[in-house]
Protein backbone atom coordinates (compact mmCIF):
# COMPACT_ATOMS: atom_id res chain seq x y z
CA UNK A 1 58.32 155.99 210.67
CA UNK A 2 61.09 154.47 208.82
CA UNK A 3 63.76 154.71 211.18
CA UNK A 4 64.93 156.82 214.16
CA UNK A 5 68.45 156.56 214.98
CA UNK A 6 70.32 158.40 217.65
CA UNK A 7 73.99 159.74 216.13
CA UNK A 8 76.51 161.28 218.56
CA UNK A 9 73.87 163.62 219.77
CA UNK A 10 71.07 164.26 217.14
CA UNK A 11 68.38 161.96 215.73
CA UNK A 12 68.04 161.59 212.16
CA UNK A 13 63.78 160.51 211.74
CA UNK A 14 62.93 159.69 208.00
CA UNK A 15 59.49 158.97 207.85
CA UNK A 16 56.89 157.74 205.27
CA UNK A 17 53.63 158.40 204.71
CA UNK A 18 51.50 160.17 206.94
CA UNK A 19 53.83 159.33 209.46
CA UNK A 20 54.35 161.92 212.44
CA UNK A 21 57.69 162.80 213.53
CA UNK A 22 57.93 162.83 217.47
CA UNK A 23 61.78 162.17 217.85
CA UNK A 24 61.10 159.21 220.15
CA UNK A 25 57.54 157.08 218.65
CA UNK A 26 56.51 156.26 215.39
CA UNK A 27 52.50 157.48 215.02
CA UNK A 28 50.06 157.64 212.40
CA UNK A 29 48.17 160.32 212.27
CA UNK A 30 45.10 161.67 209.78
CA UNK A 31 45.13 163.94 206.95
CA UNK A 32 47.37 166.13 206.01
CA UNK A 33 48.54 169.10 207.90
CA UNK A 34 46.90 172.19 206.39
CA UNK A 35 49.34 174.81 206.25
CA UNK A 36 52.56 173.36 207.35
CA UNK A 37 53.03 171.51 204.79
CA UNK A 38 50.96 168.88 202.23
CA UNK A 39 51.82 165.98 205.16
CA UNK A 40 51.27 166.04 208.60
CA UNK A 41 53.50 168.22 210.59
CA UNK A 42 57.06 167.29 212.14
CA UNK A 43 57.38 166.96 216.22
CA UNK A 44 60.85 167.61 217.06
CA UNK A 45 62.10 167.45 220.43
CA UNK A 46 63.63 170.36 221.36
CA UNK A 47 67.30 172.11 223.25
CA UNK A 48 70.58 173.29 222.13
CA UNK A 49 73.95 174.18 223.81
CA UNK A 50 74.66 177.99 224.98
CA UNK A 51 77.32 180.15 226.63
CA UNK A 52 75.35 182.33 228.81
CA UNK A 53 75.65 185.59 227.26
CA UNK A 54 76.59 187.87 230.21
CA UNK A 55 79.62 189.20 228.10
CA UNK A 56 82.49 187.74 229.91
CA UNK A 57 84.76 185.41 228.80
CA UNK A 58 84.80 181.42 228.72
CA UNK A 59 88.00 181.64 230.96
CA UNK A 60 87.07 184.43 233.35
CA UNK A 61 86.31 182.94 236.91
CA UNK A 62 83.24 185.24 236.92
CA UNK A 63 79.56 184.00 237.06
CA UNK A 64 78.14 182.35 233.32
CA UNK A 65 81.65 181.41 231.99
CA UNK A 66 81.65 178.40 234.25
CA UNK A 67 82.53 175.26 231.93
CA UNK A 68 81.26 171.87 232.67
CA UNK A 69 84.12 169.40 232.34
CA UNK A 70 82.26 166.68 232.14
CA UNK A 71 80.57 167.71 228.81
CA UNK A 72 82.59 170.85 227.63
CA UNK A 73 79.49 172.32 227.09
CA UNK A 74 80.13 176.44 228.09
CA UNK A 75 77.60 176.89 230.90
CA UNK A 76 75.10 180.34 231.60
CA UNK A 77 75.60 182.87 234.06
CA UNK A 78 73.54 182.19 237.41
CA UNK A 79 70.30 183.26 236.43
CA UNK A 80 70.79 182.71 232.70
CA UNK A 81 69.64 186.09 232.18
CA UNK A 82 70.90 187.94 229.23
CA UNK A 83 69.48 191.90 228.81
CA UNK A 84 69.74 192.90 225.67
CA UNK A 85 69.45 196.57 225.18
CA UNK A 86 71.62 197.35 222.26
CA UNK A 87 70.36 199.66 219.49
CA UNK A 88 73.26 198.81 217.02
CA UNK A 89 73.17 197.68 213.85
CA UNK A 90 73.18 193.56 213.07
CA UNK A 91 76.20 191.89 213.00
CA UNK A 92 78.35 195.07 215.10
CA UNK A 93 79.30 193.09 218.06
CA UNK A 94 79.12 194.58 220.65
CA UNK A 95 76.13 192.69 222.46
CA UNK A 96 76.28 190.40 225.30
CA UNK A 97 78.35 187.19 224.38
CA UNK A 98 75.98 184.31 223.44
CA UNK A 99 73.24 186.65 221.92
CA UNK A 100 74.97 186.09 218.49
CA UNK A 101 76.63 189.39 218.72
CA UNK A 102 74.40 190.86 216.50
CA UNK A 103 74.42 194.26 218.44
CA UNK A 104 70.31 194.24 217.85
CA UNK A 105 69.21 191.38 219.69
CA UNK A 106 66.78 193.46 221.83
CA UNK A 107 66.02 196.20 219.55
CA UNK A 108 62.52 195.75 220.98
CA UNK A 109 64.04 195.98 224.40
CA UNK A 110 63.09 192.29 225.42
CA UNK A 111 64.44 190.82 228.48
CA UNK A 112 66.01 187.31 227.23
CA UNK A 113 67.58 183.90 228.61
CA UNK A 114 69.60 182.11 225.97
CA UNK A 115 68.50 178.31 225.02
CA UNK A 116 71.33 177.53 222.94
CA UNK A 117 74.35 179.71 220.48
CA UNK A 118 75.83 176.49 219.01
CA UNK A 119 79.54 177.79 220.26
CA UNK A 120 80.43 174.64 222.02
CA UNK A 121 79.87 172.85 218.62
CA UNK A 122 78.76 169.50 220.09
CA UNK A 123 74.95 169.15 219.74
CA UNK A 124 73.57 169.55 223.16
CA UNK A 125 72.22 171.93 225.20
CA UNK A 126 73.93 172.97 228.37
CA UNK A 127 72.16 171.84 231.31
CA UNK A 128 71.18 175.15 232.62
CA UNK A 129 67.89 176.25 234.62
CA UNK A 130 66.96 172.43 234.14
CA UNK A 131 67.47 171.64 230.51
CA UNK A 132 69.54 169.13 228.96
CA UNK A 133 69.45 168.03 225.78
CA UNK A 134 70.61 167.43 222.13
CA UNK A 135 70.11 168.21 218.43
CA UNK A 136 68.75 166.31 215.44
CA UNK A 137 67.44 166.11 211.99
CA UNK A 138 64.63 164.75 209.99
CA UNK A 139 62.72 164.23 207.04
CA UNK A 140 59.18 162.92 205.45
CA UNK A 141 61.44 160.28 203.96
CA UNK A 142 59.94 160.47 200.93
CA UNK A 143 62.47 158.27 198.55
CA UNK A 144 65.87 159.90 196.53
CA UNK A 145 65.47 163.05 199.65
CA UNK A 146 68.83 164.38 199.92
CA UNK A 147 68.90 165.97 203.57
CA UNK A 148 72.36 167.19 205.21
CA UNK A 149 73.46 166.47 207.83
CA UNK A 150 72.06 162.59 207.81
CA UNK A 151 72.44 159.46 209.33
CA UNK A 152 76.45 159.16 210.66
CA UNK A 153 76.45 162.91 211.15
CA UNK A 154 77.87 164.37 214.27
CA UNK A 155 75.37 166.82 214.98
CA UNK A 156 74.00 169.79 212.67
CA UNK A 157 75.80 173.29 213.64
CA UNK A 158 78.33 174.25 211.11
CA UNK A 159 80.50 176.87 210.85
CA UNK A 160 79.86 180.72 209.70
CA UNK A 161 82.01 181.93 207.38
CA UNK A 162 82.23 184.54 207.44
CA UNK A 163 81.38 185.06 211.23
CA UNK A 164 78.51 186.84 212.41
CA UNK A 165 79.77 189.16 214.33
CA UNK A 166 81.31 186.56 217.20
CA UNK A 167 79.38 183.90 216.20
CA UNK A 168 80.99 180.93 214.71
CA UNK A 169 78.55 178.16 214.46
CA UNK A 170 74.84 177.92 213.87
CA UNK A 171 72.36 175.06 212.60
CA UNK A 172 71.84 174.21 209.59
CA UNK A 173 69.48 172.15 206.96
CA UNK A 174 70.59 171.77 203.34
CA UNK A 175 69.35 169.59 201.11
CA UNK A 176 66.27 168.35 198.32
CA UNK A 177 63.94 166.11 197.41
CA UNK A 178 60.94 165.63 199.63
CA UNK A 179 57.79 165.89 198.58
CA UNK A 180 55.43 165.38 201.19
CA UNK A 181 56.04 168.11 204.21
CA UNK A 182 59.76 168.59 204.10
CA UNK A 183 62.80 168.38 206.29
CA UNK A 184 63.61 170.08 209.71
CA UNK A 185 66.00 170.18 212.63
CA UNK A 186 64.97 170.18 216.25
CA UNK A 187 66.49 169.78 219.71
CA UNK A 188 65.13 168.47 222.81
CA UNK A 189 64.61 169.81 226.34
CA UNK A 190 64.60 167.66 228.61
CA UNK A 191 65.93 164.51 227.16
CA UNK A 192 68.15 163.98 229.87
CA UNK A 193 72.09 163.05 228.41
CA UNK A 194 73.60 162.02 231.95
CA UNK A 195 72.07 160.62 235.22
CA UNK A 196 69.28 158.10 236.01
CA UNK A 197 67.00 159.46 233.19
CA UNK A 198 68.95 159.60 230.23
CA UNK A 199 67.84 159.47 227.02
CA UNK A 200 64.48 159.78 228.11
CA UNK A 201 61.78 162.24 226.81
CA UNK A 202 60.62 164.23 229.53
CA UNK A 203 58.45 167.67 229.46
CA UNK A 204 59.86 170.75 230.68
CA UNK A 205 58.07 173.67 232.31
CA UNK A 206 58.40 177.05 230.29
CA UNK A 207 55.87 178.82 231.40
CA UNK A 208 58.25 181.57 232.86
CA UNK A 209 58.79 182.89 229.37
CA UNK A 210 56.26 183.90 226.64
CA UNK A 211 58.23 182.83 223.51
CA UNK A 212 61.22 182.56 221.58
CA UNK A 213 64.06 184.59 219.86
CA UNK A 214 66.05 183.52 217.27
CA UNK A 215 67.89 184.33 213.96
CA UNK A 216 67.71 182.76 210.77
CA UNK A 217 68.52 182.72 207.25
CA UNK A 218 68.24 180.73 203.61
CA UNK A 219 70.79 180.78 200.93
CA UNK A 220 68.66 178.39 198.75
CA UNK A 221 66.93 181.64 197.42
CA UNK A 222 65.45 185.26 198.08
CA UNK A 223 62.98 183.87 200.35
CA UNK A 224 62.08 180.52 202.57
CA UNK A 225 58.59 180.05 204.60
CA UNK A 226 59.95 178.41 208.26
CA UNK A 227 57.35 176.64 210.60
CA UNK A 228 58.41 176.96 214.00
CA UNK A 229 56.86 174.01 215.91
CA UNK A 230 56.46 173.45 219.55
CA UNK A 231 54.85 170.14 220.77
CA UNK A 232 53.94 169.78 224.15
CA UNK A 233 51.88 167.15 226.07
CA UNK A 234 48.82 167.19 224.32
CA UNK A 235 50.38 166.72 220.78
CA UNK A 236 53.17 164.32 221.25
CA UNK A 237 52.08 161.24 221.70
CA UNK A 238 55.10 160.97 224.59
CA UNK A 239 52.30 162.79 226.88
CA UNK A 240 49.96 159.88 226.26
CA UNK A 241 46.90 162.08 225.82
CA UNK A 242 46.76 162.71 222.00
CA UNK A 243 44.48 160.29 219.81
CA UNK A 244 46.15 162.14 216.61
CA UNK A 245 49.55 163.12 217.67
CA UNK A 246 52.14 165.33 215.96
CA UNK A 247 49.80 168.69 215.04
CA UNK A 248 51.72 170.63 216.98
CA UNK A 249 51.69 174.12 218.32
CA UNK A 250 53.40 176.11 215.48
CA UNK A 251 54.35 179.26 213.66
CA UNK A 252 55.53 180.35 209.76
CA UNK A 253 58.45 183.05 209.69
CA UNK A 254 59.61 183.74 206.17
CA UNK A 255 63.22 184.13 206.32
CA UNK A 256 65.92 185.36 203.68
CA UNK A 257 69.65 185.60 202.62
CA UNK A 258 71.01 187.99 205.06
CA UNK A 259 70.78 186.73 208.97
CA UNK A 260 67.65 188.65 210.64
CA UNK A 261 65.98 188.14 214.19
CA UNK A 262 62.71 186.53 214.40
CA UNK A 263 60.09 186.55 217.94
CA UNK A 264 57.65 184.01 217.83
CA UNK A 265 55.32 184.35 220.95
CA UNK A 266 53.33 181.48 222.84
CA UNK A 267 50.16 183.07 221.71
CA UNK A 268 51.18 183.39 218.09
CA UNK A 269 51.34 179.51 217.98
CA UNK A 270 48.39 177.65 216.83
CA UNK A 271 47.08 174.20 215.05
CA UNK A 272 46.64 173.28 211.79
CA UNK A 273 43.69 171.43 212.86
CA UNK A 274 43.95 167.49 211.82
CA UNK A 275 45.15 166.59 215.41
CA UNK A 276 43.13 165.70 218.40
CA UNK A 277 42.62 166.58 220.51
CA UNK A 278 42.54 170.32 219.60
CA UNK A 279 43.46 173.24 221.92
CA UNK A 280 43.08 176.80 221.73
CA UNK A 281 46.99 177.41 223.11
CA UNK A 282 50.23 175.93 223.57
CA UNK A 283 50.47 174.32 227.44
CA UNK A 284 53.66 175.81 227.94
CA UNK A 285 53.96 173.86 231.69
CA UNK A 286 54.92 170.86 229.31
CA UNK A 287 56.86 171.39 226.31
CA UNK A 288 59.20 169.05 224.78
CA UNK A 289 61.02 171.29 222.42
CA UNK A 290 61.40 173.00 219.22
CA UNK A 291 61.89 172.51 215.64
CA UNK A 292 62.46 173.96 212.84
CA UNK A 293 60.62 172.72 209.31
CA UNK A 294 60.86 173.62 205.77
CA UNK A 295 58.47 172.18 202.88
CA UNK A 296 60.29 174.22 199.90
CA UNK A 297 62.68 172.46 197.99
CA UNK A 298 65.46 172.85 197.54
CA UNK A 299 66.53 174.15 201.09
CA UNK A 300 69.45 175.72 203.05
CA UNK A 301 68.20 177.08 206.52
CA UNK A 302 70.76 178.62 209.05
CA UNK A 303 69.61 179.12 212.57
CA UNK A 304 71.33 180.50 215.15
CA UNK A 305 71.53 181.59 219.15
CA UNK A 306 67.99 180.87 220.36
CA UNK A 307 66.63 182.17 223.36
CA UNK A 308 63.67 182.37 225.31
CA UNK A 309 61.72 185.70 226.00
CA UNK A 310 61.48 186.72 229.66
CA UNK A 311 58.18 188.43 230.69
């Protein structure tokens, strides 16, 4: 790893070599990653910030529009339950605040708990049902990359314009140049950002959900492959059980120009197959995030209010 350097809430990794990215550790893994990428595959500790998405708003005294004033991040409603059961077309508006607005969000009428819709525009997560975290960025390294945002960078959600639907702000990648397995942006968990364990990289327990929501798009072209990667303890070498860290748990989505929603379930996560040890699922009792990788070049990847699916 060629450098890891915590920014005003995200960390920008550039690594060399077969290198594997774990947000925290530098480790050296074995051959390349199979179908990731042509290099191993990225570990990105995982979170984001969220309003709560129970459709009131920020200034009503009503449960999930409680702000924390310690971090201005816009809290979720009690149980951080959001139901989506909108039929509507993307983009209409009329969903629950925080699930993007897109109208659609449970077209598949899935019960959801929103992770993080990038409205408070500061990096983190909210702390919320025990998570707390932040966002960051990084890259294979390989030399003359271009990847935006980079080192000095705030943090990595930008503003829509225009809006979708209420949404203002969502994540996003741009940039060229690597050659190796590509770029990505990730957030943490549980890597605490107050109290006696901060900036620590701790595990957190998801195994009340069975996967993830979340919408995405590419204006680098008509289409981009995404890996969505999950490490947990037995691929991040922060569990101190991997011999071969950093083949995580992941998924490909190919995304395009216009914003669409995207489920990726526990059990649709797998491998690539270089890592040990191997597993035949995810341990989702000890996850450490989510990222979000692209090996095409060049890249501009949007992503936007992620949630996690309730059973």
């Amino acid at each position: 790893m060629a450098g890891c350097e915590l920014i005003a809430g995200i960390h920008d990794i550039a690594l060399t070599g077969d290198a594997s990215h774990d947000g925290a550790s530098s480790v050296t893994v074995g051959d390349a990653q199979g179908d990731l990428a042509p290099g191993p595959s990225s570990d990105a500790p995982n979170g984001d910030a969220t309003n709560a998405g129970d459709g009131l708003n920020e200034s009503d005294a009503g449960p999930g529009d409680a702000v924390d004033s310690a971090d201005s991040r816009v809290q979720g409603d009690a149980d951080g339950m959001a139901v989506l059961t909108d039929a509507g077309p993307p983009g209409d508006g009329d969903a629950a605040y925080g699930d993007a607005a897109s109208g659609d969000a449970a077209d598949a009428g899935l019960v959801t708990e929103l992770i993080d819709n990038m409205e408070a525009h500061n990096g983190l997560i909210p702390r919320v049902n025990g998570r707390d975290g932040e966002w960051y960025v990084f890259n294979d390294g390989t030399d003359g990359g271009i990847e935006t945002p980079s080192s000095g960078s705030s943090f990595p959600d930008f503003s829509i314009s225009p809006p979708r639907g209420s949404s203002m702000y969502a994540v996003r990648m741009y940039g060229s140049g690597f050659t190796a397995w590509g770029a990505g942006v990730g957030f943490s968990i549980n890597s605490p950002t107050v109290g006696p364990n901060i900036g620590k990289r701790l595990t957190y327990d998801a195994s009340p959900y069975r996967g993830f929501m979340f919408y995405a798009r590419t204006l680098s072209g008509a289409t981009a492959t995404l890996a969505m990667e999950v490490p947990d303890r037995n691929t991040d070498p922060a569990g101190g059980i991997c011999t071969a860290c950093g083949d995580h748990f992941f998924s490909h989505v190919t995304i395009t120009p216009s914003w669409a929603q995207y489920v990726v379930y526990y059990t649709d996560l797998k491998q690539a197959g270089w890592g040990r040890p191997q597993k035949s699922a995810l341990d989702p009792t000890q996850i450490y995030g989510a990222s979000f990788i692209v090996a095409s070049m060049p890249f501009d990847v949007w992503v936007d209010d992620i949630y996690f699916i309730l059973p």
